[in-house]
PDB file of N, CA and C in Angstrom:
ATOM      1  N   UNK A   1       4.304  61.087  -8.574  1.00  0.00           N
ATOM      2  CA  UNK A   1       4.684  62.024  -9.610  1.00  0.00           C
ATOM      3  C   UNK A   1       6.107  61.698 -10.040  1.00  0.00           C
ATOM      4  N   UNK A   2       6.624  61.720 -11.062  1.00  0.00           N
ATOM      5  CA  UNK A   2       7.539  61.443 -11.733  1.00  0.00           C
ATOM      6  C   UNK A   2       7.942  62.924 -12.478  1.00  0.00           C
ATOM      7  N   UNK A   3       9.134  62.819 -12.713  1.00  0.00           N
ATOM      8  CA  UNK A   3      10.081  63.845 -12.580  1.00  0.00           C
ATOM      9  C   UNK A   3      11.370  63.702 -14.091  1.00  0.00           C
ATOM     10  N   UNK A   4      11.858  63.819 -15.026  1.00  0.00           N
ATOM     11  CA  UNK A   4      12.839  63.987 -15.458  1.00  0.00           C
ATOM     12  C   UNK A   4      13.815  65.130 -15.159  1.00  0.00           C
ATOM     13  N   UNK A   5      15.022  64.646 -14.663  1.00  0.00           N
ATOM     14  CA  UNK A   5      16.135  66.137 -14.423  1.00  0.00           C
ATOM     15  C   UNK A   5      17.327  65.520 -15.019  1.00  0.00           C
ATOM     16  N   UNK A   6      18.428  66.835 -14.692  1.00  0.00           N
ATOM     17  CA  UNK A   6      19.827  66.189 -15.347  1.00  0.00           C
ATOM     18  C   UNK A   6      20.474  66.966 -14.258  1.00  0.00           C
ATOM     19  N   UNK A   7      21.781  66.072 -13.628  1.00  0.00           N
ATOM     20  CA  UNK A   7      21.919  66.131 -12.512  1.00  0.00           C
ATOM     21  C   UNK A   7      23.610  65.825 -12.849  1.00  0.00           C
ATOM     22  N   UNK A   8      24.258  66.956 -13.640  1.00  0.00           N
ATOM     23  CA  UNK A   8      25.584  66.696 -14.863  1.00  0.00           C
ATOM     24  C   UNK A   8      26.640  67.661 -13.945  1.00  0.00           C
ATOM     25  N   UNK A   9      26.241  68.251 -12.896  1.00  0.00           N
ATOM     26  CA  UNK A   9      27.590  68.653 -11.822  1.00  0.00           C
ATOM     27  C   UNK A   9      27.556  68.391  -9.799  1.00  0.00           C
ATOM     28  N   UNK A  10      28.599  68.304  -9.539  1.00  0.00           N
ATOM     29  CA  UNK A  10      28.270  68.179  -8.312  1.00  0.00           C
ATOM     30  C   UNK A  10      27.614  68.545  -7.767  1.00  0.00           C
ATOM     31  N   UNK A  11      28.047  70.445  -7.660  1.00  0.00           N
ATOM     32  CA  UNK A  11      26.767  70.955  -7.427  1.00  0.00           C
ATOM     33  C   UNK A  11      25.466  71.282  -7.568  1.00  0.00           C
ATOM     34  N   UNK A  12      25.032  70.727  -8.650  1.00  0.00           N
ATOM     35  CA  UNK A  12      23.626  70.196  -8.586  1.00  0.00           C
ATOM     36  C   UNK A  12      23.380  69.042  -8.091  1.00  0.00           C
ATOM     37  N   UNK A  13      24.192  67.935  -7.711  1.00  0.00           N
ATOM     38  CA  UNK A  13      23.419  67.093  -7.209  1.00  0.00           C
ATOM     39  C   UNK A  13      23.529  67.296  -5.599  1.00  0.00           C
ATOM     40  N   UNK A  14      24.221  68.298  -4.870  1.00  0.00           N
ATOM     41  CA  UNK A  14      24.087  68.877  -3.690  1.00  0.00           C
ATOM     42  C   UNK A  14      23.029  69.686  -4.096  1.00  0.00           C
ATOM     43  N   UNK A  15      22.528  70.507  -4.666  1.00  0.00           N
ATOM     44  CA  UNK A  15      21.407  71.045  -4.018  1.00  0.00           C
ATOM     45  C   UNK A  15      20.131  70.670  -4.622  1.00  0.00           C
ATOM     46  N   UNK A  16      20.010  69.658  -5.280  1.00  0.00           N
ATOM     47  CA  UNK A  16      19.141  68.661  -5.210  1.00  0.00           C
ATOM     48  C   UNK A  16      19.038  68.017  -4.412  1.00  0.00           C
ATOM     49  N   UNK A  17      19.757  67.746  -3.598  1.00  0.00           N
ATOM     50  CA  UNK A  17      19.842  66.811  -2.397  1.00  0.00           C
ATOM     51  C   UNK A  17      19.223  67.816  -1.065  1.00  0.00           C
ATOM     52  N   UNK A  18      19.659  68.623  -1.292  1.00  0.00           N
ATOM     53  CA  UNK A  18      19.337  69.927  -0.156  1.00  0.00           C
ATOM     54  C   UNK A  18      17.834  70.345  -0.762  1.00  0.00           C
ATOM     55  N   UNK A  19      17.145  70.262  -1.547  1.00  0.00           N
ATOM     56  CA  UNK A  19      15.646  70.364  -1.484  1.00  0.00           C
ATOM     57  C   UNK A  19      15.351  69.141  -1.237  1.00  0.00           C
ATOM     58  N   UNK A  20      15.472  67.957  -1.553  1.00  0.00           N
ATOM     59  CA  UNK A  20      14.986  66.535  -1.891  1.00  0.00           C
ATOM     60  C   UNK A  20      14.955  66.468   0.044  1.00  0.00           C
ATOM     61  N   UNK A  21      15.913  67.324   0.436  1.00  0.00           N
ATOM     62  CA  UNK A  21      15.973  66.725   2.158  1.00  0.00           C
ATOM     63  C   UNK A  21      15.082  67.461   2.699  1.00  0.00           C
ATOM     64  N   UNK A  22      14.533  68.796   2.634  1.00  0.00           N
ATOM     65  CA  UNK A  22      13.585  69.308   2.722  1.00  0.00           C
ATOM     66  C   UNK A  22      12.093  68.910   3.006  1.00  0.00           C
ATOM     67  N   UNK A  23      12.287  68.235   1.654  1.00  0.00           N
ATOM     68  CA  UNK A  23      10.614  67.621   0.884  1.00  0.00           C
ATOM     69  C   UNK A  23      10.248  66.502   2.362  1.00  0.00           C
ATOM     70  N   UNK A  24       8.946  66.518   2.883  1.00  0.00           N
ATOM     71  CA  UNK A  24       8.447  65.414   3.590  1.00  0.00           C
ATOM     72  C   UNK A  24       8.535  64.311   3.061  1.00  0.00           C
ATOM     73  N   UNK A  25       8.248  63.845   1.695  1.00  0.00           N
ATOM     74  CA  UNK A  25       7.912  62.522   0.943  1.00  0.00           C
ATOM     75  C   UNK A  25       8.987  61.985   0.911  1.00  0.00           C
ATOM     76  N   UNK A  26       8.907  60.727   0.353  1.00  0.00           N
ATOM     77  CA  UNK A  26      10.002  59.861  -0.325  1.00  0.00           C
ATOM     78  C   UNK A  26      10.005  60.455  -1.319  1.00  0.00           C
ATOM     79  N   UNK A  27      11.602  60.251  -2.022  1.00  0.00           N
ATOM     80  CA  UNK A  27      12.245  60.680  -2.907  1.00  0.00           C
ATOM     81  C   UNK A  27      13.418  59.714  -3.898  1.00  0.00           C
ATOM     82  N   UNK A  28      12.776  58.844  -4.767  1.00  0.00           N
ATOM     83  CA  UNK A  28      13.609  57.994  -5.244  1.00  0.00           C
ATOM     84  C   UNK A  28      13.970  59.018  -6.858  1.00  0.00           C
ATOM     85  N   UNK A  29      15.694  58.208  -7.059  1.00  0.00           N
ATOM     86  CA  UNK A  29      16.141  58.657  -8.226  1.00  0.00           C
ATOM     87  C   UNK A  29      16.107  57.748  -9.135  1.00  0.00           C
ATOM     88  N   UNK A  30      16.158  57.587 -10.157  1.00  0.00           N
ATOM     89  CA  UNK A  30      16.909  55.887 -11.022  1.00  0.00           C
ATOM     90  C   UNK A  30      17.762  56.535 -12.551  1.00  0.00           C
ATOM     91  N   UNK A  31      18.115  55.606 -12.547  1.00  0.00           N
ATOM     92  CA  UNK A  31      19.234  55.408 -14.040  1.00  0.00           C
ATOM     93  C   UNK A  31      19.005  54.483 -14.587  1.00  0.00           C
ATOM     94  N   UNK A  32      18.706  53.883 -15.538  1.00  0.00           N
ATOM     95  CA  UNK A  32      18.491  53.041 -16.198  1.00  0.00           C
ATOM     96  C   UNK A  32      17.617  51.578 -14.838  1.00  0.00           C
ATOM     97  N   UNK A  33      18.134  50.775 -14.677  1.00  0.00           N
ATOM     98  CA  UNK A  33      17.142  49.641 -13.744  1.00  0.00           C
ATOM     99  C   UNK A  33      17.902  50.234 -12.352  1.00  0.00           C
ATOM    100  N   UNK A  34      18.723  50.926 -11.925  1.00  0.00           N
ATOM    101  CA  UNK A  34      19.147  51.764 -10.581  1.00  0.00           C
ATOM    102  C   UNK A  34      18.454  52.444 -10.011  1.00  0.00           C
ATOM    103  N   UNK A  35      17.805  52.374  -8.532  1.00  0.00           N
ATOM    104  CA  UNK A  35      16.936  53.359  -8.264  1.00  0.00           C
ATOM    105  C   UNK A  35      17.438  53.560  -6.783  1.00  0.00           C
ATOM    106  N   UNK A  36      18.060  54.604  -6.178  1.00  0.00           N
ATOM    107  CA  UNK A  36      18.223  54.876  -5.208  1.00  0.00           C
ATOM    108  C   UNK A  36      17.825  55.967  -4.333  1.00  0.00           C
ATOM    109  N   UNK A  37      17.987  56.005  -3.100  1.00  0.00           N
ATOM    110  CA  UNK A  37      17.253  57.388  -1.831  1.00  0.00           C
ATOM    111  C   UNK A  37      17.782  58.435  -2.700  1.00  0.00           C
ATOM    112  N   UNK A  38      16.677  59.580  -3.313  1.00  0.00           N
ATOM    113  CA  UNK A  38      17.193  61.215  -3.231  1.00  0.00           C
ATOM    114  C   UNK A  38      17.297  61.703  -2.619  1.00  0.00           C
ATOM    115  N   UNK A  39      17.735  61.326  -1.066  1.00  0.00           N
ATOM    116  CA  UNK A  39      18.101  62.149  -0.153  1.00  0.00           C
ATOM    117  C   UNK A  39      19.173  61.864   0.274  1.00  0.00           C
ATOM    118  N   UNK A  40      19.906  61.142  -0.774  1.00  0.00           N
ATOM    119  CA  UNK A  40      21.585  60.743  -0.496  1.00  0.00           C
ATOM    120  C   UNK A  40      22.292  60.623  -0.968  1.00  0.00           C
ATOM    121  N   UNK A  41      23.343  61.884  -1.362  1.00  0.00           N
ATOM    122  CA  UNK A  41      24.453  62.492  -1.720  1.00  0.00           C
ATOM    123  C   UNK A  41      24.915  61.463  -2.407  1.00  0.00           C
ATOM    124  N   UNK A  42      25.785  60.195  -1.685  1.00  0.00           N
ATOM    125  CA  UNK A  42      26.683  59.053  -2.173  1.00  0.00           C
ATOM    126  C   UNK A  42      26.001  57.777  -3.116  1.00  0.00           C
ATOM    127  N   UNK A  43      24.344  58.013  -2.419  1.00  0.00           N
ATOM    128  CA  UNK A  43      23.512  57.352  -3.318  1.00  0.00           C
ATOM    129  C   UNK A  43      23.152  57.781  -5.301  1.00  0.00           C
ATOM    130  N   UNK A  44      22.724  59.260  -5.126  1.00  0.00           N
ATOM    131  CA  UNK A  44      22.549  59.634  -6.481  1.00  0.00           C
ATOM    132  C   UNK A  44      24.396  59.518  -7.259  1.00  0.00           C
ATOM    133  N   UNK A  45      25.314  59.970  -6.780  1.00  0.00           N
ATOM    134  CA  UNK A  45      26.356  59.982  -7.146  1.00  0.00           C
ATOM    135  C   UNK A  45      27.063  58.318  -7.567  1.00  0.00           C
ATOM    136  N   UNK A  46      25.998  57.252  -7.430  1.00  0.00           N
ATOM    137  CA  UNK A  46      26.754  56.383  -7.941  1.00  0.00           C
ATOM    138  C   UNK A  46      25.682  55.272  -9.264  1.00  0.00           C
ATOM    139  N   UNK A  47      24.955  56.791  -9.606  1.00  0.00           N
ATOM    140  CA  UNK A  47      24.365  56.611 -10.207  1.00  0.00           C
ATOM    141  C   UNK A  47      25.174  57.137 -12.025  1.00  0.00           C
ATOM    142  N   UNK A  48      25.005  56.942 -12.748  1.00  0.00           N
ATOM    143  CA  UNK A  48      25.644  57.234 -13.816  1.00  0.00           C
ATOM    144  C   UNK A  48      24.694  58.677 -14.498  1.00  0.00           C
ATOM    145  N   UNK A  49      25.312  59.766 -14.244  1.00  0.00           N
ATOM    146  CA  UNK A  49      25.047  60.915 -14.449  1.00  0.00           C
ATOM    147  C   UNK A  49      25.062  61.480 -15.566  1.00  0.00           C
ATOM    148  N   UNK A  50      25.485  61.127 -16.941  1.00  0.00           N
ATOM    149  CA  UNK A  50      25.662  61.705 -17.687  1.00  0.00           C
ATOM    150  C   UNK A  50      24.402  61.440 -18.633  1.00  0.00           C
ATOM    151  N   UNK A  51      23.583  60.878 -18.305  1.00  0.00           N
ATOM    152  CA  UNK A  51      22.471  61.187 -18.956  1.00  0.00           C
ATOM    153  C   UNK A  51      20.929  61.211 -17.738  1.00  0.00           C
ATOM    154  N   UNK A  52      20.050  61.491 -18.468  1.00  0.00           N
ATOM    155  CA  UNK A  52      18.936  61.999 -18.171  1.00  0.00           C
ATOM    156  C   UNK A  52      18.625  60.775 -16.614  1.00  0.00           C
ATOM    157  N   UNK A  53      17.910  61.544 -15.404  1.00  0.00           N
ATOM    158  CA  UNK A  53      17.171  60.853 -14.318  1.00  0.00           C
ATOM    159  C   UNK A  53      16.145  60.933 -13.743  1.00  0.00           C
ATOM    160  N   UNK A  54      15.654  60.164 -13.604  1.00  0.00           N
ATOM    161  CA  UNK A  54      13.878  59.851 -13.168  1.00  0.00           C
ATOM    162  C   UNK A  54      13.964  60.396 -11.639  1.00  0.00           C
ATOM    163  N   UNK A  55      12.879  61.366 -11.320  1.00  0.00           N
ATOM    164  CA  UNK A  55      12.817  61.610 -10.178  1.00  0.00           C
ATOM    165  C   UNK A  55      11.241  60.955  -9.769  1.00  0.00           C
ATOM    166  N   UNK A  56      10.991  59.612  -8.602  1.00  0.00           N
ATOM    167  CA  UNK A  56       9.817  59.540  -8.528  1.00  0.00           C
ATOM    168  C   UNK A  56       9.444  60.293  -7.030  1.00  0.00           C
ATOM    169  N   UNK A  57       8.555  60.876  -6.862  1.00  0.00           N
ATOM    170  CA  UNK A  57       8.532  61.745  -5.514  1.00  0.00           C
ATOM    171  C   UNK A  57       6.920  60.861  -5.206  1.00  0.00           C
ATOM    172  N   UNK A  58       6.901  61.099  -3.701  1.00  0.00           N
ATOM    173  CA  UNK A  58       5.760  60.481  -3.148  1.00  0.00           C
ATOM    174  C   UNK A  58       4.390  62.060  -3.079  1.00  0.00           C
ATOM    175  N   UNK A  59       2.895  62.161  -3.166  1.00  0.00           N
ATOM    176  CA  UNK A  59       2.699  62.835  -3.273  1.00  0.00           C
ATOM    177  C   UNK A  59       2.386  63.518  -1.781  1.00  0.00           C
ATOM    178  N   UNK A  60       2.451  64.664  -1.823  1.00  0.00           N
ATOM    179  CA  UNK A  60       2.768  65.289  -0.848  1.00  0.00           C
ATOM    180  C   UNK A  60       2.172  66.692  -0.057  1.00  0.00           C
ATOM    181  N   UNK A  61       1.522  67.356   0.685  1.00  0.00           N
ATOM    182  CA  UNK A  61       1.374  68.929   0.507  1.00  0.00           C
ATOM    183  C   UNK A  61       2.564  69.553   0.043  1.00  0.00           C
ATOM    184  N   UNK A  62       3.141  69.362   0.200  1.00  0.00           N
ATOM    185  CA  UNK A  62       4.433  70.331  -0.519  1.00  0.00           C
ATOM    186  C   UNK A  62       5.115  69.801  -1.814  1.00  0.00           C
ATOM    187  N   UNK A  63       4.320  68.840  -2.118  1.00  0.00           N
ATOM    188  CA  UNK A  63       4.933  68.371  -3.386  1.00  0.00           C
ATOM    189  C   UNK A  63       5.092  69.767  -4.476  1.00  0.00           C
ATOM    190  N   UNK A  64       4.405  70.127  -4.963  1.00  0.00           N
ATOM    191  CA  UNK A  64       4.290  71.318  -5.559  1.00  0.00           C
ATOM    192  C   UNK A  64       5.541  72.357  -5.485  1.00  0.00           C
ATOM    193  N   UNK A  65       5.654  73.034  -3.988  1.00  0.00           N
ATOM    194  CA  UNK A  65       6.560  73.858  -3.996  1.00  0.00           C
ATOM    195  C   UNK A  65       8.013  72.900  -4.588  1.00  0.00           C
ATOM    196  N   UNK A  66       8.294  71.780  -3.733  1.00  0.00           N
ATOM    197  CA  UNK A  66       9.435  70.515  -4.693  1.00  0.00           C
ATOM    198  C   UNK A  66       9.533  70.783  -5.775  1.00  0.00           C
ATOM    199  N   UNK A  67       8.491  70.581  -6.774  1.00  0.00           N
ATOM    200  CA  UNK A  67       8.996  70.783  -8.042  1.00  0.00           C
ATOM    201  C   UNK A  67       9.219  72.378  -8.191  1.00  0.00           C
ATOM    202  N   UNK A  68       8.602  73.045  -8.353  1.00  0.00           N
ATOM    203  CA  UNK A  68       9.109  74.468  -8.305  1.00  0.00           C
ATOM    204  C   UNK A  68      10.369  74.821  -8.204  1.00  0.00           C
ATOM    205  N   UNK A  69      10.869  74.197  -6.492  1.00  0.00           N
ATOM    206  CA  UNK A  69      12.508  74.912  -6.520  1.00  0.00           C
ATOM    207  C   UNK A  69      13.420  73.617  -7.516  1.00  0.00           C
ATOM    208  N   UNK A  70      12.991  72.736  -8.006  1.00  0.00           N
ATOM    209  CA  UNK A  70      13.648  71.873  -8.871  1.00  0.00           C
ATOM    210  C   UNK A  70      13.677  72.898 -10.471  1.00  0.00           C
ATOM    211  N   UNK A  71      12.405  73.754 -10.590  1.00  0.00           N
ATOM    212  CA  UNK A  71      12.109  74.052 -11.871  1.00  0.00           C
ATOM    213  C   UNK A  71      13.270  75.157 -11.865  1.00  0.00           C
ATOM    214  N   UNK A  72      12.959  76.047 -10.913  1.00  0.00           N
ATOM    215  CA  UNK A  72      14.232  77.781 -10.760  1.00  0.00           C
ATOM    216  C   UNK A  72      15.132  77.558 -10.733  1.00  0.00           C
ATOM    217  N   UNK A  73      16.187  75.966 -10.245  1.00  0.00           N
ATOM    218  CA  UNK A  73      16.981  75.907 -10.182  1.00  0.00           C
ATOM    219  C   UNK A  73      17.373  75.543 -11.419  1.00  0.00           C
ATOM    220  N   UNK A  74      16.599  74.902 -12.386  1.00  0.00           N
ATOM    221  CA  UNK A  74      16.844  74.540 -13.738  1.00  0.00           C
ATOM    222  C   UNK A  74      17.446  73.094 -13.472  1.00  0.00           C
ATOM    223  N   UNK A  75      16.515  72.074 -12.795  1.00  0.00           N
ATOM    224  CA  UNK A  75      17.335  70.809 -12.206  1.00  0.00           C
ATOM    225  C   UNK A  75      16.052  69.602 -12.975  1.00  0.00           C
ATOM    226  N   UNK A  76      15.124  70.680 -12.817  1.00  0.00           N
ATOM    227  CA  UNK A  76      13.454  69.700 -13.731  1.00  0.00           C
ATOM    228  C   UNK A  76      13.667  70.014 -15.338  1.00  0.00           C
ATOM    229  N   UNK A  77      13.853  69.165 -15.773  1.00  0.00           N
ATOM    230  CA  UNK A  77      13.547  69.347 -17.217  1.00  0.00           C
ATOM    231  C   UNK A  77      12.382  69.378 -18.092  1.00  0.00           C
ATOM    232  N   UNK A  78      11.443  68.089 -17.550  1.00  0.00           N
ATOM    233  CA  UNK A  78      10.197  68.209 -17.800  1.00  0.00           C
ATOM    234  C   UNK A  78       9.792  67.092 -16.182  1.00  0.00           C
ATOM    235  N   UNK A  79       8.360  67.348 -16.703  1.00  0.00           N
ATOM    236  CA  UNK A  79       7.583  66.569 -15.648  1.00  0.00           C
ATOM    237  C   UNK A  79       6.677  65.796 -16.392  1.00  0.00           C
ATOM    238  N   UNK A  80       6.108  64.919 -15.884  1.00  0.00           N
ATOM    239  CA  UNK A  80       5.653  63.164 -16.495  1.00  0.00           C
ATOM    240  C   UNK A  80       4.379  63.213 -15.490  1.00  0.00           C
ATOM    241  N   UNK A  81       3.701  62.234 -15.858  1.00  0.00           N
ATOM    242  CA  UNK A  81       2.186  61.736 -15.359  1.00  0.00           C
ATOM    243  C   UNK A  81       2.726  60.916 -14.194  1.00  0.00           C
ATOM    244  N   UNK A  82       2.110  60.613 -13.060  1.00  0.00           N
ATOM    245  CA  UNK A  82       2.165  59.222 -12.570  1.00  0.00           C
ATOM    246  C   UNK A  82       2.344  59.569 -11.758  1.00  0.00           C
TER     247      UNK A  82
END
């Protein structure tokens, strides 16, 4: 499942990181051809933030609730096929 979010203050990308650590699955981010662990703070952060990021998540039983607290937090923008 694939994911678009925007991830434009610190503290969102801490508590993106704090569900993403949660989640059982893998959790990759990317930026343009950059794709690094979403479960690491120094990783998403050296990613170039000021525009839009791909969240690919592995599928999961709890995948579902994942996106959810991504959606309340206002961190999912939309969600994608795949």
């Amino acid at each position: 499942m694939t994911m678009k979010i925007r991830l434009d203050s610190i503290y969102k990308v801490k508590e993106f990181v704090r569900f993403a650590d949660r989640y059982d699955g893998k959790v990759e981010v990317s930026s343009g051809r950059c794709m690094v662990n979403g479960k690491s703070i120094l990783d998403i952060l050296s990613l170039d933030l000021s525009g839009d990021l791909f969240v690919k998540i592995e599928e999961k039983e709890d995948s579902y609730c994942f996106v959810k607290e991504l959606q309340t937090w206002g961190l999912c923008m939309e969600e994608m096929q795949g």
